[in-house]
PDB file of N, CA and C in Angstrom:
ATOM      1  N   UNK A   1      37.970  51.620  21.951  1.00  0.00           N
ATOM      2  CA  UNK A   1      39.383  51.383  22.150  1.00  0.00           C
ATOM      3  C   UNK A   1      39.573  49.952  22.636  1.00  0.00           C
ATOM      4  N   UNK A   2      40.433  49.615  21.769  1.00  0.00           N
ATOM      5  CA  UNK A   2      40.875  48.408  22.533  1.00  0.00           C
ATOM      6  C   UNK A   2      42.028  48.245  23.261  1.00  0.00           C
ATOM      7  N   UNK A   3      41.774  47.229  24.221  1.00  0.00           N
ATOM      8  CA  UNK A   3      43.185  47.208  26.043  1.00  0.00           C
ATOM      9  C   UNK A   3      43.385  45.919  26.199  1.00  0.00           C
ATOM     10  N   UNK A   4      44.503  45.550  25.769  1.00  0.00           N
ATOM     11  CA  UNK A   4      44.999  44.268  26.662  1.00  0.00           C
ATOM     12  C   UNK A   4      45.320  43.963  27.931  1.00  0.00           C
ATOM     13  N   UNK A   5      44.843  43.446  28.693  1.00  0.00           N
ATOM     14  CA  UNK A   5      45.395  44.059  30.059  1.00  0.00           C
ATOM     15  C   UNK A   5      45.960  42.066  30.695  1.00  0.00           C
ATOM     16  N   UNK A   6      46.552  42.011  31.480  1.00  0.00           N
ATOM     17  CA  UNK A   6      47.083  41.079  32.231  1.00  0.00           C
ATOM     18  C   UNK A   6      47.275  41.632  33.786  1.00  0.00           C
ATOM     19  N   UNK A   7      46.976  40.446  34.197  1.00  0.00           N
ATOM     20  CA  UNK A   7      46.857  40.645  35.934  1.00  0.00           C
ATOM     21  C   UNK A   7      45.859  39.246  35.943  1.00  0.00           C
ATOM     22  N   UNK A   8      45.892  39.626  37.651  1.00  0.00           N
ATOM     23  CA  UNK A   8      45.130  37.884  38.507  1.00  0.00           C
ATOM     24  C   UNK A   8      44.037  38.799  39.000  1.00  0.00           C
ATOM     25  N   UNK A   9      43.498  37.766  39.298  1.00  0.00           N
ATOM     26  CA  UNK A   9      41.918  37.876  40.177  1.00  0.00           C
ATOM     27  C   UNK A   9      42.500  38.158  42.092  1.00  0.00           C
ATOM     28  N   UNK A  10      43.655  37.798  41.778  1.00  0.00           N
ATOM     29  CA  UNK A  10      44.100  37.828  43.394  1.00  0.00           C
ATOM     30  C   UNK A  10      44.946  39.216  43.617  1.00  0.00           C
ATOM     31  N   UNK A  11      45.037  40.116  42.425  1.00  0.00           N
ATOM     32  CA  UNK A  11      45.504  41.012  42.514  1.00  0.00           C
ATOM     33  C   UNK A  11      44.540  42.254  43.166  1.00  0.00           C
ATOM     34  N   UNK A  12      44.206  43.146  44.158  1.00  0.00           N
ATOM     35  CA  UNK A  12      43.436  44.063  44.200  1.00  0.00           C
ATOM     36  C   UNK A  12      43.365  44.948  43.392  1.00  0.00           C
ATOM     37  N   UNK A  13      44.373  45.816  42.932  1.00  0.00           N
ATOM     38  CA  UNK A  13      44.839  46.824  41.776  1.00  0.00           C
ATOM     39  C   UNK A  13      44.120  46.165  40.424  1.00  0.00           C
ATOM     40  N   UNK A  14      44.526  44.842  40.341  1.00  0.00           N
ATOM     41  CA  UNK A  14      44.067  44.222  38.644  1.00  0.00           C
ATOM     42  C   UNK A  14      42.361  44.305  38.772  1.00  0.00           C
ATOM     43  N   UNK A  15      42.089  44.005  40.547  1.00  0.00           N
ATOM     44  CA  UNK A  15      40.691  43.261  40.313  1.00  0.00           C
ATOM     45  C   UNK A  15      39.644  44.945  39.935  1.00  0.00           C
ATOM     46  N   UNK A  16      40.214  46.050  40.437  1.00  0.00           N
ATOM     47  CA  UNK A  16      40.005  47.336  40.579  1.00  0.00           C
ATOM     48  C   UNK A  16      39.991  47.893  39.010  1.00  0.00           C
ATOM     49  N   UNK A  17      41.280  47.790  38.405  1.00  0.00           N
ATOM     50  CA  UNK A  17      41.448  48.559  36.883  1.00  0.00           C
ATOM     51  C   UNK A  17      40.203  47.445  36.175  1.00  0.00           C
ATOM     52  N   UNK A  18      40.162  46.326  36.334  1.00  0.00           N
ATOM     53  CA  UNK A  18      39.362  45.041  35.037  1.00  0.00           C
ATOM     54  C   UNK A  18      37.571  45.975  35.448  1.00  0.00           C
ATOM     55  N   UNK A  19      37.568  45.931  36.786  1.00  0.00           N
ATOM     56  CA  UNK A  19      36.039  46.605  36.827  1.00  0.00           C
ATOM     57  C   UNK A  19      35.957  47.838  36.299  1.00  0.00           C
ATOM     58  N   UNK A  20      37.018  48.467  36.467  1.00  0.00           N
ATOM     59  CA  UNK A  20      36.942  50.211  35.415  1.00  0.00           C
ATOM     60  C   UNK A  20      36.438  49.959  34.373  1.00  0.00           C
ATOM     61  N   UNK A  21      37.307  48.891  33.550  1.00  0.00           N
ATOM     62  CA  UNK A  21      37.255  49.099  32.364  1.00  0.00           C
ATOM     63  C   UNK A  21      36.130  48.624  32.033  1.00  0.00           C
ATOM     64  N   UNK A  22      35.287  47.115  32.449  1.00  0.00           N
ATOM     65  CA  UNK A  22      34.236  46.403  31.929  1.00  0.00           C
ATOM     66  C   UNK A  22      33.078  47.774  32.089  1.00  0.00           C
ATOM     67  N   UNK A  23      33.319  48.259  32.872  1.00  0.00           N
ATOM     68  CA  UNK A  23      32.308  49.630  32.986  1.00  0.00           C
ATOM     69  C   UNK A  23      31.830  50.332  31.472  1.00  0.00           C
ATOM     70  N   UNK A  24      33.179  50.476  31.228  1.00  0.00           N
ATOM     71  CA  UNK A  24      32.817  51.668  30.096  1.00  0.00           C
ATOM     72  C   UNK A  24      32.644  50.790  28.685  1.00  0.00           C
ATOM     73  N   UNK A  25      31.531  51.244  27.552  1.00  0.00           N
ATOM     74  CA  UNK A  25      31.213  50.789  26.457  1.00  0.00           C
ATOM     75  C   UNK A  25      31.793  50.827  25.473  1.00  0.00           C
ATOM     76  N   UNK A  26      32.963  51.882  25.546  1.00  0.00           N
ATOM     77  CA  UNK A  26      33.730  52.198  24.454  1.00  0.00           C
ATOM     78  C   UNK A  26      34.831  51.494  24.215  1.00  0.00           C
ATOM     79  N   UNK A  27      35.304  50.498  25.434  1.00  0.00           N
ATOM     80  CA  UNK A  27      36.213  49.908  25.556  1.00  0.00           C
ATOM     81  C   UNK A  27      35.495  48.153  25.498  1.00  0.00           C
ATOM     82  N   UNK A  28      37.039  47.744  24.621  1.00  0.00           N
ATOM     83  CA  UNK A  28      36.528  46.548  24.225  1.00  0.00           C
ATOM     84  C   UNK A  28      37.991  45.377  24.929  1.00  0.00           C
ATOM     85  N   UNK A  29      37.639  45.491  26.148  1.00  0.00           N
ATOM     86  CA  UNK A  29      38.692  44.751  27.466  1.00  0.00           C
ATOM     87  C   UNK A  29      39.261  43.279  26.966  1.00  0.00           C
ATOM     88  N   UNK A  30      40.128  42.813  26.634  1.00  0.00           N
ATOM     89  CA  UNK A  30      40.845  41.952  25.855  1.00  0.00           C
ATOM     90  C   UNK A  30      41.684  40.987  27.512  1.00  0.00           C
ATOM     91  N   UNK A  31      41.264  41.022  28.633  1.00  0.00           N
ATOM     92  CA  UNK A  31      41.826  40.750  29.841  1.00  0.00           C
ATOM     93  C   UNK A  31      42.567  38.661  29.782  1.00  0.00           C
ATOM     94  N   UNK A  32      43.627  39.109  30.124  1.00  0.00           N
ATOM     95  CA  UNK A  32      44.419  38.113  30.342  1.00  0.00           C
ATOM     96  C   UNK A  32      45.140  37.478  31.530  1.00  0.00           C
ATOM     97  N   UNK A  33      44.271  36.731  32.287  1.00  0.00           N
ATOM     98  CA  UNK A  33      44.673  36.219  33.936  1.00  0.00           C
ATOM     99  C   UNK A  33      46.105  35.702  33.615  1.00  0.00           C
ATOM    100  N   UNK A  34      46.829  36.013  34.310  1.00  0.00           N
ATOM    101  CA  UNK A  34      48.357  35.353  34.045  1.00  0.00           C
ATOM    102  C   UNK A  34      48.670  34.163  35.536  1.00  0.00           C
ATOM    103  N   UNK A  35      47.453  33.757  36.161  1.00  0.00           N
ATOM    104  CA  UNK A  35      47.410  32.686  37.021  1.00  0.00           C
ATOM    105  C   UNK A  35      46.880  31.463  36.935  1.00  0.00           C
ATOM    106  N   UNK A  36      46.397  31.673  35.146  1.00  0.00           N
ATOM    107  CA  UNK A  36      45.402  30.959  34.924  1.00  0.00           C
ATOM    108  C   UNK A  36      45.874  29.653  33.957  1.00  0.00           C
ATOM    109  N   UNK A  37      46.777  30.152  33.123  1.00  0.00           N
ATOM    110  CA  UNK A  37      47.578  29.043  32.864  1.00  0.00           C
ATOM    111  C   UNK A  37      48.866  29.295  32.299  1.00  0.00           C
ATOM    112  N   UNK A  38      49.469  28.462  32.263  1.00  0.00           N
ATOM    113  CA  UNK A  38      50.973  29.097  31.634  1.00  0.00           C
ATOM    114  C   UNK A  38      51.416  29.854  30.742  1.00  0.00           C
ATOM    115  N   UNK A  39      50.819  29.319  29.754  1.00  0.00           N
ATOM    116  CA  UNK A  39      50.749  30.175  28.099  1.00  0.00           C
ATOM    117  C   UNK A  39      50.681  31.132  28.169  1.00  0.00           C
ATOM    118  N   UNK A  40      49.451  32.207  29.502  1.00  0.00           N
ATOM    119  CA  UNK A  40      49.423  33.330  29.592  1.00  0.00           C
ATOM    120  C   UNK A  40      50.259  33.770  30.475  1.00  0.00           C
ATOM    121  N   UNK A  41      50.825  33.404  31.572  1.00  0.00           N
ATOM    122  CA  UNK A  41      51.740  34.091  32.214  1.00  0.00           C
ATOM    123  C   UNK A  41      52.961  34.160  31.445  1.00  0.00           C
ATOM    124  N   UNK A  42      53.463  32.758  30.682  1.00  0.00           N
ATOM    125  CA  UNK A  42      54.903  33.431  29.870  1.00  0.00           C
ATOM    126  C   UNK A  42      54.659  34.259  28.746  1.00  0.00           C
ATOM    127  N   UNK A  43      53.500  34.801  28.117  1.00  0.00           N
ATOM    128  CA  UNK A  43      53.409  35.754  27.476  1.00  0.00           C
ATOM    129  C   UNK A  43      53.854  37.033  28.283  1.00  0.00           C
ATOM    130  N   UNK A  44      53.203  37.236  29.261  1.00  0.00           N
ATOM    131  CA  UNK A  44      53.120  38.502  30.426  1.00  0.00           C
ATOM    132  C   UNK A  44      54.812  38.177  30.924  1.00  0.00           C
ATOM    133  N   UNK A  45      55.048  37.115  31.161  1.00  0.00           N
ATOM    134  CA  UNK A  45      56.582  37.143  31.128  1.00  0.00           C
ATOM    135  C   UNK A  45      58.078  38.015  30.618  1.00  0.00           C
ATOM    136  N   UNK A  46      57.398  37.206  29.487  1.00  0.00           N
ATOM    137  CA  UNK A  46      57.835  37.771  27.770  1.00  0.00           C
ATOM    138  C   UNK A  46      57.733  39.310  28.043  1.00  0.00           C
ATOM    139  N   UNK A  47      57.074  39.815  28.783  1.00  0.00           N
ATOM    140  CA  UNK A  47      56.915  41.422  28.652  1.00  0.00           C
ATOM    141  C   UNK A  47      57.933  41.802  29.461  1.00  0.00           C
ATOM    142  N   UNK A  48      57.664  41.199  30.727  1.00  0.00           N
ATOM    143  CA  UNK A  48      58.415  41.839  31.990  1.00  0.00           C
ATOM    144  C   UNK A  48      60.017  41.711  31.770  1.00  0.00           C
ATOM    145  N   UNK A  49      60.553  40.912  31.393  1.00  0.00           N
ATOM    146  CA  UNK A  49      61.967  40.083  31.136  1.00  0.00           C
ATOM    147  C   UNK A  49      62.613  40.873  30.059  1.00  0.00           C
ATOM    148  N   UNK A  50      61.632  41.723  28.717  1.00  0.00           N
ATOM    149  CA  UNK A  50      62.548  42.273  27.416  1.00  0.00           C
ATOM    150  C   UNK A  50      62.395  43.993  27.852  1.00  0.00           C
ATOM    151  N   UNK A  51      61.055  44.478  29.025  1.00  0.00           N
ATOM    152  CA  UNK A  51      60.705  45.557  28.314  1.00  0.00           C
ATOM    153  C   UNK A  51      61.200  46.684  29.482  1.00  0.00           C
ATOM    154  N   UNK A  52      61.945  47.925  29.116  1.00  0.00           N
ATOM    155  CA  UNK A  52      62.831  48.351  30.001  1.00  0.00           C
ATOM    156  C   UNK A  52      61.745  48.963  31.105  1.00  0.00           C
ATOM    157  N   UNK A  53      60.409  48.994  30.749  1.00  0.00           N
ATOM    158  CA  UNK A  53      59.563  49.836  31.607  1.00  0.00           C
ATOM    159  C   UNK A  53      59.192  48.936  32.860  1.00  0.00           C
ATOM    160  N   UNK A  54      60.116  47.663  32.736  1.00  0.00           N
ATOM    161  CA  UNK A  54      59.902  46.668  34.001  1.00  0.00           C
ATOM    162  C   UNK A  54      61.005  46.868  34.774  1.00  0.00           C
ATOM    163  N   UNK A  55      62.481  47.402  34.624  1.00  0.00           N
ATOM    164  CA  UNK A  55      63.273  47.452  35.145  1.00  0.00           C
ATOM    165  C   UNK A  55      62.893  48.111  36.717  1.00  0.00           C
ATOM    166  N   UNK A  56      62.338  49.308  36.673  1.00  0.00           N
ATOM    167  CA  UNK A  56      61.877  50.011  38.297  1.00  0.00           C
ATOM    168  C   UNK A  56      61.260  48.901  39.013  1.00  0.00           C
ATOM    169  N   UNK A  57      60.528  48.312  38.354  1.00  0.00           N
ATOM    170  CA  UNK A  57      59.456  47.527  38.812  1.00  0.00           C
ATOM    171  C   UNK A  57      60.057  46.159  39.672  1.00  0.00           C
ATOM    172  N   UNK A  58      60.378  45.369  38.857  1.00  0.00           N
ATOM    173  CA  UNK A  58      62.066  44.372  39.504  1.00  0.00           C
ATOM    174  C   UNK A  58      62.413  44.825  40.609  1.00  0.00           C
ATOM    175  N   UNK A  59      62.567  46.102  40.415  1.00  0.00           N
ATOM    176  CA  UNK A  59      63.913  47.015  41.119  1.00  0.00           C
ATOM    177  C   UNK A  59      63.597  46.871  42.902  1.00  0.00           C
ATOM    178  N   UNK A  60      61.756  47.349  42.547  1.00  0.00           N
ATOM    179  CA  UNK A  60      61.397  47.250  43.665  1.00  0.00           C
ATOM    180  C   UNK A  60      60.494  45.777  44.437  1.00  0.00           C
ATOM    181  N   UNK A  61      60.781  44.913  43.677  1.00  0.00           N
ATOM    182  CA  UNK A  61      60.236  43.409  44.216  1.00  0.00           C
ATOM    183  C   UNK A  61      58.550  43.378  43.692  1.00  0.00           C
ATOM    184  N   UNK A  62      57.902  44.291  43.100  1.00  0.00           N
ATOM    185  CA  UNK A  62      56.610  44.317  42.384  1.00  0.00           C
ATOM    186  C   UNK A  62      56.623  43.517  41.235  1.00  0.00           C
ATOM    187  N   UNK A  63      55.490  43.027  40.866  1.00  0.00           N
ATOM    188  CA  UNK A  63      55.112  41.751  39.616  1.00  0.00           C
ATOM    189  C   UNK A  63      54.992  42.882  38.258  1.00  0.00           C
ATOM    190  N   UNK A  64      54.397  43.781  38.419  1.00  0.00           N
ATOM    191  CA  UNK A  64      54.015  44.719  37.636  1.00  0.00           C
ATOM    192  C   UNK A  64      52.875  44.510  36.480  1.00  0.00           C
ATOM    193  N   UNK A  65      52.015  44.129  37.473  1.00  0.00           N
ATOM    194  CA  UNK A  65      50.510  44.126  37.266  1.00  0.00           C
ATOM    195  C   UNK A  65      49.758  45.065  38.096  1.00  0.00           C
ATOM    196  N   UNK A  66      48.503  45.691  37.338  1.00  0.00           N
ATOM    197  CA  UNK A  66      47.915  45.189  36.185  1.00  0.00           C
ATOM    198  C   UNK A  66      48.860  46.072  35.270  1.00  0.00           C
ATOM    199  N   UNK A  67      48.988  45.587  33.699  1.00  0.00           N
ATOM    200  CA  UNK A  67      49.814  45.933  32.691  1.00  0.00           C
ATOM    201  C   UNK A  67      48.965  46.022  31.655  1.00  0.00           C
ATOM    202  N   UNK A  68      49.100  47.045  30.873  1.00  0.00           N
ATOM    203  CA  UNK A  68      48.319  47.045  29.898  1.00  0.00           C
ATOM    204  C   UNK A  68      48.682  47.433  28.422  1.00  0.00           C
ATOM    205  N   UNK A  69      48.297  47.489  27.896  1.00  0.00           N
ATOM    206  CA  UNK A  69      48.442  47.181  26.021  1.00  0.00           C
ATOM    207  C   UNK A  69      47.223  47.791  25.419  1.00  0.00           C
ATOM    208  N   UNK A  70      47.330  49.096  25.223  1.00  0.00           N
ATOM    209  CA  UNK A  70      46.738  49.754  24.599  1.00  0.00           C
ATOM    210  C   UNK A  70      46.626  49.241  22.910  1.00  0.00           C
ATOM    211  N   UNK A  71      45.672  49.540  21.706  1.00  0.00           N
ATOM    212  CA  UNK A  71      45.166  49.534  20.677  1.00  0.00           C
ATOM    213  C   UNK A  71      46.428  49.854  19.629  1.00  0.00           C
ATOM    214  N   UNK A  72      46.700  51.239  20.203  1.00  0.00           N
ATOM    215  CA  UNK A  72      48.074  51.485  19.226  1.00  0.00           C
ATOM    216  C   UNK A  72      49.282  51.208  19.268  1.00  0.00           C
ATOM    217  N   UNK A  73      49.051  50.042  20.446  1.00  0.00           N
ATOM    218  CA  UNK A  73      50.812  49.516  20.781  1.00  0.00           C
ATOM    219  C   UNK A  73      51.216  49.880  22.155  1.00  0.00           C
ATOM    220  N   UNK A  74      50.821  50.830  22.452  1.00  0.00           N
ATOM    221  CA  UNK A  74      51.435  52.070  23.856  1.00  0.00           C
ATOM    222  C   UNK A  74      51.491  50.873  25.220  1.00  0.00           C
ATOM    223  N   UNK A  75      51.979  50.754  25.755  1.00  0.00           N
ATOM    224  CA  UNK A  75      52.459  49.387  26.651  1.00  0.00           C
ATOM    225  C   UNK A  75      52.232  50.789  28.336  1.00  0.00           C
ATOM    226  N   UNK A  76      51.712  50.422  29.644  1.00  0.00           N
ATOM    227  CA  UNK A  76      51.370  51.424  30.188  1.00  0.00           C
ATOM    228  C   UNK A  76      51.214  50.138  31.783  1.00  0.00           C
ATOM    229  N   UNK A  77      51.609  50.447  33.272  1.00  0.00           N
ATOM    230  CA  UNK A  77      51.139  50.601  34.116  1.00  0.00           C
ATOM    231  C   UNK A  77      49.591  51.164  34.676  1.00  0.00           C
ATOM    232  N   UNK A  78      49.379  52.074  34.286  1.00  0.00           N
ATOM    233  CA  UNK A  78      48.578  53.230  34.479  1.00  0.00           C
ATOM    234  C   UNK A  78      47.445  53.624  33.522  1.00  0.00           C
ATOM    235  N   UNK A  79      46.447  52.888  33.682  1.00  0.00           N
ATOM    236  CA  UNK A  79      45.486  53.052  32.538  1.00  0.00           C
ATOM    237  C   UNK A  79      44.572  54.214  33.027  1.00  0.00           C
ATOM    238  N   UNK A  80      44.290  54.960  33.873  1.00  0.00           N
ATOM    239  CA  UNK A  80      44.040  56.343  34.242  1.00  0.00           C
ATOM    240  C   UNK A  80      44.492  57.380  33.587  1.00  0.00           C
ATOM    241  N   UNK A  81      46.112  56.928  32.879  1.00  0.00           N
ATOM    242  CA  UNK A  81      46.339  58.054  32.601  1.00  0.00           C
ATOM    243  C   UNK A  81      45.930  58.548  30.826  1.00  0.00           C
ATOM    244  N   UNK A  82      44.744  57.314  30.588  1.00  0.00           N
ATOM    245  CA  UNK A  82      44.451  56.948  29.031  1.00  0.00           C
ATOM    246  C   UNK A  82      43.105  57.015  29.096  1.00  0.00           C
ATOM    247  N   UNK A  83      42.815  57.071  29.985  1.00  0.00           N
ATOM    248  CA  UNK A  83      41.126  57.347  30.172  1.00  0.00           C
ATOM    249  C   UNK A  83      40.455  58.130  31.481  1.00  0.00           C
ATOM    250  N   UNK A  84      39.545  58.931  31.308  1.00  0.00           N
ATOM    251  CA  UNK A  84      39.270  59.832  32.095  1.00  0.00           C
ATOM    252  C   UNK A  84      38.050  58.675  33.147  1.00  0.00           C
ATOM    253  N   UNK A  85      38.574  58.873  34.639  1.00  0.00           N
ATOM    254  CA  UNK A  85      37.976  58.279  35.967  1.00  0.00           C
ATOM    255  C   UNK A  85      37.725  59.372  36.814  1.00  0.00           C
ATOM    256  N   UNK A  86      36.496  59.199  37.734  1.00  0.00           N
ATOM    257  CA  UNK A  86      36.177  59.720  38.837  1.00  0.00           C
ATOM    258  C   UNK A  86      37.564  59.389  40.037  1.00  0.00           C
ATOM    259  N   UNK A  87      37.601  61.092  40.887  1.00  0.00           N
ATOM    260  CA  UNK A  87      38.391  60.732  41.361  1.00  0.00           C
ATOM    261  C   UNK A  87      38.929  59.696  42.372  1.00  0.00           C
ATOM    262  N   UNK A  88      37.931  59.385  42.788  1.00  0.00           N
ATOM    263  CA  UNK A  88      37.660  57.758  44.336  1.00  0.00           C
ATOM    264  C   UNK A  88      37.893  56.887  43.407  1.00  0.00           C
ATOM    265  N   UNK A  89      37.845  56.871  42.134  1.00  0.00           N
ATOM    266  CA  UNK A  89      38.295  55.756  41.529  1.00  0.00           C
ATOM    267  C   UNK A  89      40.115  55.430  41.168  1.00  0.00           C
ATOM    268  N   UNK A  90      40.536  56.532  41.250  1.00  0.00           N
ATOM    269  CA  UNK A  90      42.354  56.549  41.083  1.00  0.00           C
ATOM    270  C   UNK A  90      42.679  56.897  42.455  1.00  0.00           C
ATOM    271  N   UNK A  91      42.189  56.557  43.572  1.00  0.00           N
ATOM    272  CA  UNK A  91      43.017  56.456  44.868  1.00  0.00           C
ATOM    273  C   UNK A  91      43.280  55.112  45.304  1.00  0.00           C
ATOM    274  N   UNK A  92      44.356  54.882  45.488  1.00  0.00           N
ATOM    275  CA  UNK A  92      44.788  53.252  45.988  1.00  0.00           C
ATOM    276  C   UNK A  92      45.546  53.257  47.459  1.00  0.00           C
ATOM    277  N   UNK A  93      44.952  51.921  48.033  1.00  0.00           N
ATOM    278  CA  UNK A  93      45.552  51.440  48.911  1.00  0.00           C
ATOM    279  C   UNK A  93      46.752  50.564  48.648  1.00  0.00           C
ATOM    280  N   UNK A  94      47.751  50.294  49.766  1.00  0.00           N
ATOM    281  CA  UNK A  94      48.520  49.410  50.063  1.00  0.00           C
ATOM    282  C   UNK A  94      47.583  47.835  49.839  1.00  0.00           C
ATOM    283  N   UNK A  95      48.989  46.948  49.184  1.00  0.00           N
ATOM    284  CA  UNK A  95      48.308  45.493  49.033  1.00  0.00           C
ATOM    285  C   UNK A  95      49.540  44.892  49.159  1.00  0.00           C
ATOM    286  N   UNK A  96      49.142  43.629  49.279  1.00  0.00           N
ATOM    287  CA  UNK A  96      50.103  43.034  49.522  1.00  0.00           C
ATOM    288  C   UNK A  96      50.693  42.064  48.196  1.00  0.00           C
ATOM    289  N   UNK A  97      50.767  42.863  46.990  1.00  0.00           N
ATOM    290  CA  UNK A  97      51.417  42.373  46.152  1.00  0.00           C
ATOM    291  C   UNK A  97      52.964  42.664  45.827  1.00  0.00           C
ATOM    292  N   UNK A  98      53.610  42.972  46.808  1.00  0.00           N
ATOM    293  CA  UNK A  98      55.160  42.863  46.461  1.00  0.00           C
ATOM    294  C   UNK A  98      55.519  42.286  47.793  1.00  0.00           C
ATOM    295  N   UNK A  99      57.004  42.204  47.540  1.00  0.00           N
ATOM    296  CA  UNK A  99      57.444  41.121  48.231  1.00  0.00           C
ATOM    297  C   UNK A  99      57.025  41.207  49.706  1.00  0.00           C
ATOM    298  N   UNK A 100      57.462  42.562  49.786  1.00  0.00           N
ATOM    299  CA  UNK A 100      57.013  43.088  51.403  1.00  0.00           C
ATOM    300  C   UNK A 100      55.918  43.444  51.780  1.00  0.00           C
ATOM    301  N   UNK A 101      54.771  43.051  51.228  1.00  0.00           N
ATOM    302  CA  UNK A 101      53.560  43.054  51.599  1.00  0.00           C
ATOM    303  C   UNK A 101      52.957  44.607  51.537  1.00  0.00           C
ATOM    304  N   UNK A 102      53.780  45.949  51.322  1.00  0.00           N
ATOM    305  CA  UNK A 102      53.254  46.596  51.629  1.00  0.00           C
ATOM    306  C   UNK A 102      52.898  48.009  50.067  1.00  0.00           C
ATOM    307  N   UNK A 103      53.138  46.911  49.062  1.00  0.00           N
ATOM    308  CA  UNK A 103      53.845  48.273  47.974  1.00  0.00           C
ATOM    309  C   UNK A 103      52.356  47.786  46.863  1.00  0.00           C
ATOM    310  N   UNK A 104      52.555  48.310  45.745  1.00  0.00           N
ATOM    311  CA  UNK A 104      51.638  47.854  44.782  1.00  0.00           C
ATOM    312  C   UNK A 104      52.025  46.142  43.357  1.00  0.00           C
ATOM    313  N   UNK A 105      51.525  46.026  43.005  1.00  0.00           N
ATOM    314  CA  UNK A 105      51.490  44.934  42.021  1.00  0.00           C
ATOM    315  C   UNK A 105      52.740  45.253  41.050  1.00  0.00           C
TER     316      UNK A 105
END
């Protein structure tokens, strides 16, 4: 399967899903730092700005990373819910990627 995914290295959540995925063999990780240079963040832009599944996300001061781009198009938050993980692996902490320091990416 192939996953597009976007997120930073400074993200915990991104730095967490990118090691899932490099894990598994079946997956062929297509990862796109959106801190890394412009081109890639206004692509990841381009997502957040047209696509209504960003609206909550806005809503609540989150970047809405990590983001991902599944093979057949399927556009997703939540790449757990597309591939089967141990459970210590889908428990998350608080980070300080929204505005208030206390919510998720």
């Amino acid at each position: 399967m192939r996953i597009i995914m976007y997120g930073t290295e400074i993200c915990p959540d991104c730095v967490q899903a990118k090691g899932l995925l490099n894990d598994r063999k079946n997956i062929e990780l297509d990862y796109r730092n959106i801190t890394e240079n412009t081109k890639t963040l206004k692509e990841f832009l381009a997502y957040r700005d047209h696509e209504d599944m960003f609206q909550p996300v806005k809503a609540e001061g989150r970047i809405g990373i990590p983001f991902f781009i599944l093979g057949d198009g399927t556009k997703t938050f939540e790449i757990t819910d597309y591939i089967e993980v141990q459970q210590s692996m889908t428990e998350q902490s608080a980070n300080s990627c929204s505005i208030d320091g206390k919510g998720h990416c």
